[in-house]
Protein backbone atom coordinates (compact mmCIF):
# COMPACT_ATOMS: atom_id res chain seq x y z
CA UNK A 1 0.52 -1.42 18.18
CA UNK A 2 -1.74 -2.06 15.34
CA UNK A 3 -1.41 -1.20 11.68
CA UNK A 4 -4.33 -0.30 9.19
CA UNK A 5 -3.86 -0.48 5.29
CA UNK A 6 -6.81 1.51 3.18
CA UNK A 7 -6.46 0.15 -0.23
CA UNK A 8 -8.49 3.18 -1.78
CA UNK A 9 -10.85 2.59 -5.03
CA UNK A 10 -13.63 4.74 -6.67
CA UNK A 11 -16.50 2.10 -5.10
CA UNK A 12 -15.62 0.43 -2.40
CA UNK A 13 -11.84 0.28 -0.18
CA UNK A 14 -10.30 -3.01 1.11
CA UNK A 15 -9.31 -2.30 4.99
CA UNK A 16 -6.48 -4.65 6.75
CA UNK A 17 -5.29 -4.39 10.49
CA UNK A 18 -2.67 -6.52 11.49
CA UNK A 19 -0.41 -6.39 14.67
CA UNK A 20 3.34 -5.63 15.30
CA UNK A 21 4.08 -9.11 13.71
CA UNK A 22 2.07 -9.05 10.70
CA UNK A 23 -0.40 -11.32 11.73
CA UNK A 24 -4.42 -10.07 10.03
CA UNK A 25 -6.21 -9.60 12.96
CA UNK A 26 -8.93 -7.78 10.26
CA UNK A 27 -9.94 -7.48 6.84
CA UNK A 28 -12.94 -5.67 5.39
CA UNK A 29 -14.32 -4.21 2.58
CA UNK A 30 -16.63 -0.92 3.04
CA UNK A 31 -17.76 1.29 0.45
CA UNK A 32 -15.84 4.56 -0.34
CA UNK A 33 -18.29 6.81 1.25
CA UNK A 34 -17.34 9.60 4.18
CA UNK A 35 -20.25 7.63 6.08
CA UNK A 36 -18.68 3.87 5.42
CA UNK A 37 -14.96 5.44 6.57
CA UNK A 38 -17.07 7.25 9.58
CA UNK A 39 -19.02 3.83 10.66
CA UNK A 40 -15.61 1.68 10.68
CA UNK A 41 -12.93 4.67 12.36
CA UNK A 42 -15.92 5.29 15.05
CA UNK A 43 -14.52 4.29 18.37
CA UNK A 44 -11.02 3.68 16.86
CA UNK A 45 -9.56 6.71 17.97
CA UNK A 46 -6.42 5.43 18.92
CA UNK A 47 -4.75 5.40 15.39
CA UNK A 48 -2.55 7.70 13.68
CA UNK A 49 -3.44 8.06 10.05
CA UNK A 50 0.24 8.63 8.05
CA UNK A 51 -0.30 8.71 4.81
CA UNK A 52 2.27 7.40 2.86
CA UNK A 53 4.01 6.50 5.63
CA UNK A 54 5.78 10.29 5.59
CA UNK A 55 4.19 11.80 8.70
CA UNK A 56 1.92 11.98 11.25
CA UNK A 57 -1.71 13.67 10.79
CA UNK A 58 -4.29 14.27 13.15
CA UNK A 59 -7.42 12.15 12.41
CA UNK A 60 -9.82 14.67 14.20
């Protein structure tokens, strides 16, 4: 299981995936556009997105 933190801003969102022991296996930084978010969740439709960690929404 992997993990994804969006740290959200006006410009541009910092983007970290680590796995089920905390170890970064990523870390980007994409602008905060519907197109930047569409590029990097394209072919990552595996994850959940849980916002706030409260409960579970359909990304689709």
């Amino acid at each position: 299981m992997f993990h994804v933190g969006i740290d959200l801003h006006q410009k541009y969102s910092a983007i970290c995936v680590v796995d089920e022991k905390g170890e970064v296996l990523e870390r980007t930084q994409i602008a905060s556009t519907e197109a930047s978010f569409d590029r990097w969740f394209k072919g990552r439709s595996d994850l959940k997105i849980v916002p706030d960690g409260r409960e579970d929404v359909s990304a689709e």
